[in-house]
N, C-alpha and C. Protein backbone atom coordinates (compact mmCIF):
# COMPACT_ATOMS: atom_id res chain seq x y z
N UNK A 1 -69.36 57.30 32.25
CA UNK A 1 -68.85 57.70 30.93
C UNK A 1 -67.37 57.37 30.81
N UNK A 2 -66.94 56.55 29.58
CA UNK A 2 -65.64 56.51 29.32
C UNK A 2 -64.83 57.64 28.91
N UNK A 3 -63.95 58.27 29.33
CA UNK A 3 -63.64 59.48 29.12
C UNK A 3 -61.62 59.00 28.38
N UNK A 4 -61.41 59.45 27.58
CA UNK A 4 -59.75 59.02 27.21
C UNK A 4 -59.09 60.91 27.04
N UNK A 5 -58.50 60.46 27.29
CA UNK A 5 -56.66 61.63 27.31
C UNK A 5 -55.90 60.84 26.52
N UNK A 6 -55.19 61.69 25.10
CA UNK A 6 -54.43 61.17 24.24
C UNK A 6 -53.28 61.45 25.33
N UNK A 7 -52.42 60.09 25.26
CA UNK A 7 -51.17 60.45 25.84
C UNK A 7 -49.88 60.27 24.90
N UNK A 8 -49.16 61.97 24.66
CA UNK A 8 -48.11 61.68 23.81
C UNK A 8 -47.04 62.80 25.01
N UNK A 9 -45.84 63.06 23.98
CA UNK A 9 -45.22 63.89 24.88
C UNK A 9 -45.59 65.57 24.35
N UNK A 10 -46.39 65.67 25.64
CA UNK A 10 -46.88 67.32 25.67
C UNK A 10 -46.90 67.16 26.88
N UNK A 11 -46.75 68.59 27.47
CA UNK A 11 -46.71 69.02 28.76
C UNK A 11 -48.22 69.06 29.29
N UNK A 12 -48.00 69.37 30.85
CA UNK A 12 -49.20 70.03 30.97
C UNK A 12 -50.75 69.12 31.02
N UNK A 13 -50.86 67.89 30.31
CA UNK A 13 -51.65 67.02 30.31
C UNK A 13 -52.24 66.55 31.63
N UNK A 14 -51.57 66.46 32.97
CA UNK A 14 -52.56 66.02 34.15
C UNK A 14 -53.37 66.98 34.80
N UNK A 15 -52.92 68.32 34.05
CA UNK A 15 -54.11 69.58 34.78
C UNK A 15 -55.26 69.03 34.28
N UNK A 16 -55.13 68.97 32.96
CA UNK A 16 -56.67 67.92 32.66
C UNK A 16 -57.36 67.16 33.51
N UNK A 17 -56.47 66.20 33.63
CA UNK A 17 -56.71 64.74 34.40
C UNK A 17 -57.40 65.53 35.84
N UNK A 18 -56.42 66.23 36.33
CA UNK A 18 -57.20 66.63 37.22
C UNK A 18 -58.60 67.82 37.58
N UNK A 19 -58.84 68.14 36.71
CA UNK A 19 -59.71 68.92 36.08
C UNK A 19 -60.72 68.07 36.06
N UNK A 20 -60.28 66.63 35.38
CA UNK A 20 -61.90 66.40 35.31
C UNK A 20 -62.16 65.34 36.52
N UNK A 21 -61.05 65.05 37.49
CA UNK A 21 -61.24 64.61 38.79
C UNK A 21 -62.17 65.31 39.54
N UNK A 22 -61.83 66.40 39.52
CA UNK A 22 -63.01 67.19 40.30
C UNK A 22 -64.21 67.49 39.89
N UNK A 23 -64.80 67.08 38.76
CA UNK A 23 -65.62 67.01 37.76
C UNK A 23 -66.61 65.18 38.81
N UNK A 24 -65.63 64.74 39.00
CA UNK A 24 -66.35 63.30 39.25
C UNK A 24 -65.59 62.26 38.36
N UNK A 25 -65.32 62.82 37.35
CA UNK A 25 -64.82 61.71 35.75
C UNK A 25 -63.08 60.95 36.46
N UNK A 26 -63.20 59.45 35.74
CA UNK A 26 -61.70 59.59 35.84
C UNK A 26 -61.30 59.21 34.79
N UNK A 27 -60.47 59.77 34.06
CA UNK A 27 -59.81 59.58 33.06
C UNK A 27 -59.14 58.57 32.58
N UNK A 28 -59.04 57.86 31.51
CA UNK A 28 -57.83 57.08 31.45
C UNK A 28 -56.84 57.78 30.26
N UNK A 29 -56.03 57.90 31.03
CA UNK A 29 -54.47 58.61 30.00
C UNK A 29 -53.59 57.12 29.38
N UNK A 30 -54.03 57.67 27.75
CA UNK A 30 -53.65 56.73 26.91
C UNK A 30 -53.35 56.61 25.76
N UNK A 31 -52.25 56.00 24.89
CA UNK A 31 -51.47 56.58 23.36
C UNK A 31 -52.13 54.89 23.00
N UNK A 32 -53.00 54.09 23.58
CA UNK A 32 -53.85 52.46 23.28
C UNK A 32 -54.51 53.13 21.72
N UNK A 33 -54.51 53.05 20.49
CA UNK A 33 -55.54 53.05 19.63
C UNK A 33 -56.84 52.57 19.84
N UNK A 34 -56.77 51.25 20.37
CA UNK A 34 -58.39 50.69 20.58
C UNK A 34 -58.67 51.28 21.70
N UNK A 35 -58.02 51.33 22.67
CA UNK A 35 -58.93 52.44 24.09
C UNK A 35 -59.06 54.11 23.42
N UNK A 36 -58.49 54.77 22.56
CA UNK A 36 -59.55 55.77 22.10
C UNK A 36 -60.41 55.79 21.04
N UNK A 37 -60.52 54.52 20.74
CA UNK A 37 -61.52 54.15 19.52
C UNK A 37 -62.61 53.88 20.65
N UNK A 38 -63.12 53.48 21.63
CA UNK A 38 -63.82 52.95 22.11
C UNK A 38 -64.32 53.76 23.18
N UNK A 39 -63.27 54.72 23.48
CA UNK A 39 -63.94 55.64 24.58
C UNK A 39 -65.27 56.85 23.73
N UNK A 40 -65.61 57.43 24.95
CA UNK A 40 -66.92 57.74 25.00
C UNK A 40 -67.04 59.15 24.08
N UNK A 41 -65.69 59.96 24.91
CA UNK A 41 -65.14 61.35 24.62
C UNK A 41 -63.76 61.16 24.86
N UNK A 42 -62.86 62.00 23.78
CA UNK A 42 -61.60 61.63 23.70
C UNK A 42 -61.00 63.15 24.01
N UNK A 43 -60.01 63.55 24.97
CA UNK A 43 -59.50 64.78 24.88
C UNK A 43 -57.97 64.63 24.44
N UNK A 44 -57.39 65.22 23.71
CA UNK A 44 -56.34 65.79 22.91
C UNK A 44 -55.69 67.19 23.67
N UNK A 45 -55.13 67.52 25.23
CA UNK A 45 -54.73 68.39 25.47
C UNK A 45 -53.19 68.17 25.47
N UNK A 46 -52.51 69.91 25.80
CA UNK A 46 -51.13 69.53 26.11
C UNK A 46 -50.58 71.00 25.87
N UNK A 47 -49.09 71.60 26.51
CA UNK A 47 -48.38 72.32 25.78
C UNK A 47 -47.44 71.64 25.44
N UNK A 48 -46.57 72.25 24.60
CA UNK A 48 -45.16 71.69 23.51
C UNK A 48 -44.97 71.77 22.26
N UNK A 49 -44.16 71.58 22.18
CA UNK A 49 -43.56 72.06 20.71
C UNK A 49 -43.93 71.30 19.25
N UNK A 50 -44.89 71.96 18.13
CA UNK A 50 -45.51 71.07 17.23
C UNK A 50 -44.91 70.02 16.78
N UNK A 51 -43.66 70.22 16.19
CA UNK A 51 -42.47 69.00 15.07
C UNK A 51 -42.59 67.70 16.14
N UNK A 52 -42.22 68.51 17.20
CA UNK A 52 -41.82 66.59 17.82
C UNK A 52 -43.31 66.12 18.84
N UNK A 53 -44.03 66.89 19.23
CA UNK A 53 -45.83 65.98 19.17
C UNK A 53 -45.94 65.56 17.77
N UNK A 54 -45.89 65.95 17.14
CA UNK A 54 -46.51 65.20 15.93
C UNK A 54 -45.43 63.73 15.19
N UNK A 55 -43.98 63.91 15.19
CA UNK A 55 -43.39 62.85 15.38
C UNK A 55 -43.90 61.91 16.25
N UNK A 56 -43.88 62.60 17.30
CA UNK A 56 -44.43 60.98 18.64
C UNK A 56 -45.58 60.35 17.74
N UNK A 57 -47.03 61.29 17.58
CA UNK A 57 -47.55 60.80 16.87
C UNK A 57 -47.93 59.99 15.80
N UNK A 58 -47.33 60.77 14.94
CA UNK A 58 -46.80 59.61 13.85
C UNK A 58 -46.27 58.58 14.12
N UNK A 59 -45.25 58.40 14.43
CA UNK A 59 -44.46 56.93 15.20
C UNK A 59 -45.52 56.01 15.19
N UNK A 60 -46.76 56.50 15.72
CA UNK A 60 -47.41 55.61 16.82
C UNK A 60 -48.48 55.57 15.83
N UNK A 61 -48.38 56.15 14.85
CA UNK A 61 -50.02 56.24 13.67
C UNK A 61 -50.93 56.49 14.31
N UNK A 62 -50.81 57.52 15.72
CA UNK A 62 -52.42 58.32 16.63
C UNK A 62 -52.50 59.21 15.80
N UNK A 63 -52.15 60.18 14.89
CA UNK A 63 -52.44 60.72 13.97
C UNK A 63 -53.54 60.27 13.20
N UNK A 64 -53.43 59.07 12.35
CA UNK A 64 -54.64 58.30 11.44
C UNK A 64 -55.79 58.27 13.01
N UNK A 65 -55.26 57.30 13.91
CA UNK A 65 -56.56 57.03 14.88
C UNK A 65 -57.07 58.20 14.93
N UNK A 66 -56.62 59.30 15.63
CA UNK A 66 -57.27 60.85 16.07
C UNK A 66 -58.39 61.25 14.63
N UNK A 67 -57.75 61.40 13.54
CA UNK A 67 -58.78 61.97 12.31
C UNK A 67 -59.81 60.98 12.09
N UNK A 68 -59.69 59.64 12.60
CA UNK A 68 -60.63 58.67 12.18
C UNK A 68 -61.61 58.85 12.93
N UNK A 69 -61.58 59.33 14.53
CA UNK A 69 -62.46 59.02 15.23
C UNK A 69 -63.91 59.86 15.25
N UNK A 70 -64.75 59.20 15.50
CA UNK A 70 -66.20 59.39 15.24
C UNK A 70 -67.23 59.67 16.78
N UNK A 71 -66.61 60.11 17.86
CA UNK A 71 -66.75 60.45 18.62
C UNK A 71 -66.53 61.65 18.87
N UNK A 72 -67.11 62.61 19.94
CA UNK A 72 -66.63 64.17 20.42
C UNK A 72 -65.13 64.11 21.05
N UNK A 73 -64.44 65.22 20.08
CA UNK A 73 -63.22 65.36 20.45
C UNK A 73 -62.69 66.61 21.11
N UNK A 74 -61.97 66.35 21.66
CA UNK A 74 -61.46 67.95 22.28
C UNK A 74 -60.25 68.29 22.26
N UNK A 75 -59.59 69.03 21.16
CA UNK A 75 -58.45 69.23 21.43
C UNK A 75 -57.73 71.27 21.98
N UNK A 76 -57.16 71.12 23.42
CA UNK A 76 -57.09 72.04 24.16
C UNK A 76 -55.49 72.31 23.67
N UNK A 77 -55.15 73.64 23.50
CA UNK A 77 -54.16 74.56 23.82
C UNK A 77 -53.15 73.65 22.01
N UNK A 78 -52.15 73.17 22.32
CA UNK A 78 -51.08 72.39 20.87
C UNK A 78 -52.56 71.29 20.76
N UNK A 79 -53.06 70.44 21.39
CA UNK A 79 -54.31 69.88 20.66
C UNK A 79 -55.05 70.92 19.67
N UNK A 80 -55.54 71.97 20.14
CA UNK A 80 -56.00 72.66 18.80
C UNK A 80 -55.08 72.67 17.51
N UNK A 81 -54.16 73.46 17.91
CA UNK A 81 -52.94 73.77 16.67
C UNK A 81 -52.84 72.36 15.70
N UNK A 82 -52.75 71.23 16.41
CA UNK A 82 -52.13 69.80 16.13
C UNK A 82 -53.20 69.15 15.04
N UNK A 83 -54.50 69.86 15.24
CA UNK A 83 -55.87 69.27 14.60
C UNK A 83 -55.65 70.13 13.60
N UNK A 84 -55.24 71.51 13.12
CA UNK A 84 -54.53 71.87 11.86
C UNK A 84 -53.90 71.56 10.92
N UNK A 85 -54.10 72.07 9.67
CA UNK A 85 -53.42 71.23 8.95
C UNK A 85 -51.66 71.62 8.87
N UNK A 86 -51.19 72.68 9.03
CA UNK A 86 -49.67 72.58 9.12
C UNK A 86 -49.56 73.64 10.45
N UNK A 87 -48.66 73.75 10.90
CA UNK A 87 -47.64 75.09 11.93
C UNK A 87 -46.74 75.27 11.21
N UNK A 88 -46.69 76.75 11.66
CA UNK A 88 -45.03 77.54 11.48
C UNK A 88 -44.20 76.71 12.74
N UNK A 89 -44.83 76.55 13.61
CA UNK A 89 -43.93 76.21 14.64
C UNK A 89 -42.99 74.62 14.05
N UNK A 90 -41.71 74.65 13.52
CA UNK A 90 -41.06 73.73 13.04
C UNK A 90 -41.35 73.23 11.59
N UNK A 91 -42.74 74.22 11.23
CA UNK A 91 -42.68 73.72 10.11
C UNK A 91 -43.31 72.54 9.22
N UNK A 92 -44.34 71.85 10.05
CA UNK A 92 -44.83 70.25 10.26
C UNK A 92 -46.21 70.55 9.94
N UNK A 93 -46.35 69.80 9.06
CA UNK A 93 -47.60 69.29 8.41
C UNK A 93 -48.33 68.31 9.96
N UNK A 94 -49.87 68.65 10.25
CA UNK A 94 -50.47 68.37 11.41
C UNK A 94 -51.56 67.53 10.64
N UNK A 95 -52.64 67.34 11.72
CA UNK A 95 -53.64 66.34 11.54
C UNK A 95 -54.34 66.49 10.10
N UNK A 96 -54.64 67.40 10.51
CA UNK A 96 -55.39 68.10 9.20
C UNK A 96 -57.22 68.24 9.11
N UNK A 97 -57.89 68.39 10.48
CA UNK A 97 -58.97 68.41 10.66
C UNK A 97 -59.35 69.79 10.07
N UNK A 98 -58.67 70.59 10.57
CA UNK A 98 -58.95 72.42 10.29
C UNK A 98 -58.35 72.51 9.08
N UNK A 99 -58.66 73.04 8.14
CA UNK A 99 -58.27 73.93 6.90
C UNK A 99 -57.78 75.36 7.82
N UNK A 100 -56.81 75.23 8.35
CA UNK A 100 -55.99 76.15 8.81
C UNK A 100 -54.94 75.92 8.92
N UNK A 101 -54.09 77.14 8.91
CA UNK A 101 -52.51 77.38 8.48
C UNK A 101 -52.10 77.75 10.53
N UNK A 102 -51.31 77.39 11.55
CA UNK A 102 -50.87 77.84 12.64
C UNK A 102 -49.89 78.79 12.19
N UNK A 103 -49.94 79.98 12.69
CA UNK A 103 -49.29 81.05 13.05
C UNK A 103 -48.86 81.17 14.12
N UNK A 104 -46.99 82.08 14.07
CA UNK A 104 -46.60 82.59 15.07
C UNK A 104 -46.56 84.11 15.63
N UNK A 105 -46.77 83.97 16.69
CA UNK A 105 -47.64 85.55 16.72
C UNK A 105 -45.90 86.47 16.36
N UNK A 106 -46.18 87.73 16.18
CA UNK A 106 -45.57 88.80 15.31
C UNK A 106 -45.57 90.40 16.20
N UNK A 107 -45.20 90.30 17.55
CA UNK A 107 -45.25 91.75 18.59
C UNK A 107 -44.99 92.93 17.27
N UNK A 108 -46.29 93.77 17.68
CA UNK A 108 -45.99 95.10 16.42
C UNK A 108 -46.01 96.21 17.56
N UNK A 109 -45.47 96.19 18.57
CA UNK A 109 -45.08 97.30 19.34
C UNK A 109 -44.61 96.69 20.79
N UNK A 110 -43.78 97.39 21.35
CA UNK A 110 -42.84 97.05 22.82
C UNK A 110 -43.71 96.09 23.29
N UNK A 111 -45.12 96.90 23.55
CA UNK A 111 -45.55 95.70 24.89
C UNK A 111 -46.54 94.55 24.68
N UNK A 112 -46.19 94.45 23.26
CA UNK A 112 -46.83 93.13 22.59
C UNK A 112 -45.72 91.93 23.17
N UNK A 113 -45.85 91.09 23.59
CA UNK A 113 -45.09 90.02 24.18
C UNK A 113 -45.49 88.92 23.91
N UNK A 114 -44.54 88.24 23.75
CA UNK A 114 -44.76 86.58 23.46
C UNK A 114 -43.95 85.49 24.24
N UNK A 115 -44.55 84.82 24.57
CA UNK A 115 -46.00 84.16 24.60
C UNK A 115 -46.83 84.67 25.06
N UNK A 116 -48.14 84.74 24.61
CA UNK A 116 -49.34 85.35 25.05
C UNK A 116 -49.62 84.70 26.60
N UNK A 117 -49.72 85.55 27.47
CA UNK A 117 -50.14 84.61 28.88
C UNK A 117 -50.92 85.22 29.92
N UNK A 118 -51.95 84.66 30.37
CA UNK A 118 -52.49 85.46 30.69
C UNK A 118 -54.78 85.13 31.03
N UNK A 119 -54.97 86.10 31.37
CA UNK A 119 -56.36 86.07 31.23
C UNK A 119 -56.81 87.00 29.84
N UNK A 120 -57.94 86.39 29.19
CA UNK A 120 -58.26 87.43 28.27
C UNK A 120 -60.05 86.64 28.01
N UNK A 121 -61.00 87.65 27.34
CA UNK A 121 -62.05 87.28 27.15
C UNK A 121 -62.02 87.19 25.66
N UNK A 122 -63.31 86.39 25.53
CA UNK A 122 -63.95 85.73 24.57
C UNK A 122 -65.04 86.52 24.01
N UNK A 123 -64.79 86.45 22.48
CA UNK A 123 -65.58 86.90 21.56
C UNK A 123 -66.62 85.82 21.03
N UNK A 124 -67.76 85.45 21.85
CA UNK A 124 -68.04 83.96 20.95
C UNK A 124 -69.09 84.25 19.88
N UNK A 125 -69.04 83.26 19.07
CA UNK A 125 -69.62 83.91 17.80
C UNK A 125 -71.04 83.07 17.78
N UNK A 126 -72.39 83.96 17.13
CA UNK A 126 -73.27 82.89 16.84
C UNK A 126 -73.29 82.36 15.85
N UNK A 127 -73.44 81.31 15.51
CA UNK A 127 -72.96 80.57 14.38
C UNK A 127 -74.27 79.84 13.69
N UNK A 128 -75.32 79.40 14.65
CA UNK A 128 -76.54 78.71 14.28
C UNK A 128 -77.34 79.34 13.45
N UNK A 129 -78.15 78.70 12.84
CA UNK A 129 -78.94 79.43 12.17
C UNK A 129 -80.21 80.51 12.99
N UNK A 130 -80.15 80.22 14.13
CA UNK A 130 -81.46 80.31 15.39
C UNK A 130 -80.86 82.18 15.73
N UNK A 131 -79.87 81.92 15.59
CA UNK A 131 -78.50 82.96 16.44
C UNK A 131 -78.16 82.72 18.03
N UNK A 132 -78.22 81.23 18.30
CA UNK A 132 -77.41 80.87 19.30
C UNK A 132 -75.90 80.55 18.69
N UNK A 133 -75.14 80.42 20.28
CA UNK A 133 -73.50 80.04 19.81
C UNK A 133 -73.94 78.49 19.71
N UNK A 134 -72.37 78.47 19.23
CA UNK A 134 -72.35 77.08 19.62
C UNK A 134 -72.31 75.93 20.95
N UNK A 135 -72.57 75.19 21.01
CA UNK A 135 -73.69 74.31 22.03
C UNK A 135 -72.05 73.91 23.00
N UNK A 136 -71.02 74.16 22.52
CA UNK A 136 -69.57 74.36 23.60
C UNK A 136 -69.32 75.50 24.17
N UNK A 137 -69.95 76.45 23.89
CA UNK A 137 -70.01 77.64 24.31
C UNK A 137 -71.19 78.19 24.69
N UNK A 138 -72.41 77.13 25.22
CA UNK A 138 -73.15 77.64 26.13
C UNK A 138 -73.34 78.05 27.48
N UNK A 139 -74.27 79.00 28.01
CA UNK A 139 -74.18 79.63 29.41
C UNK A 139 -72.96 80.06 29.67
N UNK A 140 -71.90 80.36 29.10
CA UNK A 140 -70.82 81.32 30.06
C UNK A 140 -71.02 83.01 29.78
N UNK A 141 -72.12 83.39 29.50
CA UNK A 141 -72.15 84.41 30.10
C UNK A 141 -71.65 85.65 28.76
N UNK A 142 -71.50 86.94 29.27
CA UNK A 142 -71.17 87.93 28.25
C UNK A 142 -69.49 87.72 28.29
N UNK A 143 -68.81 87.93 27.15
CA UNK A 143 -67.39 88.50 27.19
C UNK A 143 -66.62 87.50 28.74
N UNK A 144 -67.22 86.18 28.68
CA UNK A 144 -66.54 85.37 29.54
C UNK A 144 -64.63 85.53 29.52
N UNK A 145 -64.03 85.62 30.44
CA UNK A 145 -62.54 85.68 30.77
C UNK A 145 -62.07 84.14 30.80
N UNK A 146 -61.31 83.74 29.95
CA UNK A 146 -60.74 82.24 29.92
C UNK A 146 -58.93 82.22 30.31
N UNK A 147 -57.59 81.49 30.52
CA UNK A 147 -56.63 81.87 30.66
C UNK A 147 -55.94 81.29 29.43
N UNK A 148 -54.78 81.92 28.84
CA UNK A 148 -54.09 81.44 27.50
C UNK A 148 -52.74 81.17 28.20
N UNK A 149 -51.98 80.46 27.49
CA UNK A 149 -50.20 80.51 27.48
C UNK A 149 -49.81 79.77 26.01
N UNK A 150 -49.58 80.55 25.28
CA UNK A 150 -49.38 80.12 23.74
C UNK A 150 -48.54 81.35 23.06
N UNK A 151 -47.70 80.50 22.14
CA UNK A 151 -46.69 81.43 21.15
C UNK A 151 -47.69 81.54 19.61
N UNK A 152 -47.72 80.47 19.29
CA UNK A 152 -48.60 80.11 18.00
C UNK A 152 -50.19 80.30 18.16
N UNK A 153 -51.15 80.64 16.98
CA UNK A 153 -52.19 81.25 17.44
C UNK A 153 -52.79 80.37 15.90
N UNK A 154 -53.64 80.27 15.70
CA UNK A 154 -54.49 79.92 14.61
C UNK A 154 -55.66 81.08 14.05
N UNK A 155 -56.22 81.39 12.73
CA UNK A 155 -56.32 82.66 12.58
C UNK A 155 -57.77 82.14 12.54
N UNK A 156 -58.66 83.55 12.91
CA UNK A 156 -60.38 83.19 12.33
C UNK A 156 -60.45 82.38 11.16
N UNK A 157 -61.64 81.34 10.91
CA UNK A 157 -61.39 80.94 9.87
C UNK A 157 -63.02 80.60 10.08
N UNK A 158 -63.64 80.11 8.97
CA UNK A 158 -65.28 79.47 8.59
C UNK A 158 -65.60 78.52 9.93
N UNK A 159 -64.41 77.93 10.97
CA UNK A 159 -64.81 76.88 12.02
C UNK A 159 -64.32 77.27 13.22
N UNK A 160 -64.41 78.46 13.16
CA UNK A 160 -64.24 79.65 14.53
C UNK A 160 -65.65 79.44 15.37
N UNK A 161 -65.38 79.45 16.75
CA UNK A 161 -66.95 79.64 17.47
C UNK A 161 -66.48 80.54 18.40
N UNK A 162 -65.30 81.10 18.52
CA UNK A 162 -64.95 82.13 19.84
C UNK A 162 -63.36 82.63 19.07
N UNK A 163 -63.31 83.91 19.46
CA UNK A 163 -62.46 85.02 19.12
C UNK A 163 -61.79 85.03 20.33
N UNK A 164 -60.31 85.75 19.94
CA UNK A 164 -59.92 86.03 22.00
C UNK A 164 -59.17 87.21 20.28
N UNK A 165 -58.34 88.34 21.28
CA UNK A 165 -57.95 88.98 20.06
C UNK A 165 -56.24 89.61 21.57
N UNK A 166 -54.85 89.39 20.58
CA UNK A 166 -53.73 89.63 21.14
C UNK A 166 -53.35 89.73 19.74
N UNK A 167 -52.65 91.26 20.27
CA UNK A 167 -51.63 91.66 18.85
C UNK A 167 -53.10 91.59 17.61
N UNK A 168 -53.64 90.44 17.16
CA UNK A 168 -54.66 90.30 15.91
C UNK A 168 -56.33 89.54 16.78
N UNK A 169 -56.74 89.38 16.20
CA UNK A 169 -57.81 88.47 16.45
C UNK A 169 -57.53 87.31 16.02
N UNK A 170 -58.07 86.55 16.49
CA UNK A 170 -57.53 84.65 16.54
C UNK A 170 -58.61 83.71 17.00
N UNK A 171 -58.71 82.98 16.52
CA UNK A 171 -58.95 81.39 16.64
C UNK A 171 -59.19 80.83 18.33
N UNK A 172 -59.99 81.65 19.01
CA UNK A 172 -59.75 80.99 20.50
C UNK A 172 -60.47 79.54 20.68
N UNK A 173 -61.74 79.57 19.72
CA UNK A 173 -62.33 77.88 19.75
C UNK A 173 -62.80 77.55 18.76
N UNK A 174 -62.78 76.37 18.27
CA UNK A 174 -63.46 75.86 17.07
C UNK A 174 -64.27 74.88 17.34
N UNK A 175 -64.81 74.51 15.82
CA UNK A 175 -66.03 73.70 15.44
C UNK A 175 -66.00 72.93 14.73
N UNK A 176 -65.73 71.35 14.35
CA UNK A 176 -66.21 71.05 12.68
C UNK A 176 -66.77 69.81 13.22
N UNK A 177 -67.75 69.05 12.75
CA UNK A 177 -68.11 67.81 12.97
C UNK A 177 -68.18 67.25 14.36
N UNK A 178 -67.11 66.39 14.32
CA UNK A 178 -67.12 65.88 16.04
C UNK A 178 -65.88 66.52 16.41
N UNK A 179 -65.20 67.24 15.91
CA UNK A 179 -63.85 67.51 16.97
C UNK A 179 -64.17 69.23 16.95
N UNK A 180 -63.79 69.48 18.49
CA UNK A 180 -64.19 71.07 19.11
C UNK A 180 -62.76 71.18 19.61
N UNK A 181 -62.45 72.56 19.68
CA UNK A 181 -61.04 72.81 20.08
C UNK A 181 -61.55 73.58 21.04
N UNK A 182 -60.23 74.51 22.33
CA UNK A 182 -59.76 75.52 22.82
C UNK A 182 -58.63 75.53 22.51
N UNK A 183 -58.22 77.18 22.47
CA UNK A 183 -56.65 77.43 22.25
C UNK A 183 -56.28 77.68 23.81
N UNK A 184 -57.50 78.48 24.40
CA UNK A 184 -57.11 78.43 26.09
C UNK A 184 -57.14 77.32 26.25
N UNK A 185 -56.97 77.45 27.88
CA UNK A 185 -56.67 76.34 28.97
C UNK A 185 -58.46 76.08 29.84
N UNK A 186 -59.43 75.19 29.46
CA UNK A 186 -60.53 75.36 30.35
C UNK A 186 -59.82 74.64 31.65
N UNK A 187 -59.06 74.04 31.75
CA UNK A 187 -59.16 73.74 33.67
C UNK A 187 -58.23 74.78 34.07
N UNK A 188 -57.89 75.57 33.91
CA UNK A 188 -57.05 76.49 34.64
C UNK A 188 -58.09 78.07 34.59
N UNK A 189 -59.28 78.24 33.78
CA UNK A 189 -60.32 79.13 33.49
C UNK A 189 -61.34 78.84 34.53
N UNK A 190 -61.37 78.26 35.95
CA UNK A 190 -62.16 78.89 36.84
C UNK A 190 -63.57 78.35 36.45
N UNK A 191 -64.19 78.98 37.00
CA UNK A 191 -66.17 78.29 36.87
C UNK A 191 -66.14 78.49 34.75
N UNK A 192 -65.76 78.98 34.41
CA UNK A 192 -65.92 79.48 33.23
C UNK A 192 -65.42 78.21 32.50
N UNK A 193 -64.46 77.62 32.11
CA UNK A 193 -63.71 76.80 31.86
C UNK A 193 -64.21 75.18 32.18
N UNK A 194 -64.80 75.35 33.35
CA UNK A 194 -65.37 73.91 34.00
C UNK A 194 -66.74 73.75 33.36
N UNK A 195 -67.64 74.96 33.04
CA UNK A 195 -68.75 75.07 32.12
C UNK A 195 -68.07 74.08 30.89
N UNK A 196 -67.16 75.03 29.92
CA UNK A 196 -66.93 74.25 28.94
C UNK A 196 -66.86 72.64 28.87
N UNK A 197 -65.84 72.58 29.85
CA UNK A 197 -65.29 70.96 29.94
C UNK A 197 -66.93 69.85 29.99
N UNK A 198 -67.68 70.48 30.80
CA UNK A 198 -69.13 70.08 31.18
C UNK A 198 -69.47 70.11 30.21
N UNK A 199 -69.90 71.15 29.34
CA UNK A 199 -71.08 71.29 28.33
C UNK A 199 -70.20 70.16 26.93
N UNK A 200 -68.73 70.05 26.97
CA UNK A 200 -68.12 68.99 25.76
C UNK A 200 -68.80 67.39 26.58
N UNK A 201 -68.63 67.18 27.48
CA UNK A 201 -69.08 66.03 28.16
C UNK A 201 -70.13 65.78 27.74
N UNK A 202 -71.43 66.54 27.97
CA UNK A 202 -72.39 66.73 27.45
C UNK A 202 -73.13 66.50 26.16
N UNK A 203 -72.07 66.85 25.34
CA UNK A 203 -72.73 66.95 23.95
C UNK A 203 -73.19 65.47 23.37
């Protein structure tokens, strides 16, 4: 399987890489337009700051490539946020896959803290008509534990498939077409996390 990693400047991107090393997969990490037009499954991970990922982006018109593509997408942790249509964070109009607004989270008492970091479980939602979840969120189990590190949060919305809830309830995974998000981290989430990465491979 051809597997691609958008490569822009975000942090954090070779936990992936190596994530899915141990998986068997090897990745190719790449900002090529025609090598993620052509790959199999494209992942979109990273942490960093929205305004200037999405500059790099733009620069480079991976913005247009990313919304064009017609393949399973995955965008993990600022990949989710980035597949939004704007952030508070700087203020920047994003991809625009999600009809969602990014939010910065808002501590409403002392030991609300930000950045969210941490382990927390999953609310996943059934969404099918059958009342299974969704087919990225199969077999992990009841109230599965995933790990977060995020300031900005994206709110429930119609393309929610998993809840995590800090300070509010939020946006932990989505759904629309071919592109699936996490706001967690699946390679740093343990057997739980490596499910996911598997079952997006999969699809």
């Amino acid at each position: 399987m051809n597997v691609a990693i958008v490569k822009y400047n975000a942090g954090n991107i070779y936990s992936v890489v190596n994530a899915l090393r141990r998986m068997g997969i090897e990745p190719l990490l790449t900002d090529d337009a025609e090598q993620l037009q052509k790959a199999d499954r494209v992942l979109f991970p990273g942490q960093g700051e929205a305004r200037g990922a999405m500059e790099y982006l733009k620069a480079r018109r991976l913005d247009e490539v990313i919304r064009d593509l017609k393949q399973p997408v995955f965008g993990i942790c600022v990949g989710q946020q980035l597949l939004c249509k704007h952030s508070e964070e700087g203020d920047v109009d994003c991809i625009g896959i999600f009809d969602a607004e990014v939010k910065r989270f808002q501590p409403e008492k002392h030991e609300d803290k930000v950045p969210c970091m941490g382990w927390n479980s999953l609310d996943v939602r059934c969404k099918m008509d059958d009342g299974r979840c969704d087919e990225l969120m199969e077999g992990l189990g009841e109230n599965p534990y995933v790990y977060f590190v995020h300031s900005f949060y994206v709110p429930v919305c119609e393309d929610t498939i998993a809840i995590a809830d800090y300070i509010l309830p939020y946006s932990a995974s989505m759904h629309k077409n071919n592109f699936y998000t996490c706001q967690f981290h699946p390679e740093k989430s343990g057997k739980v996390g490596e499910r996911i990465l598997k079952n997006f491979l999969e699809l």
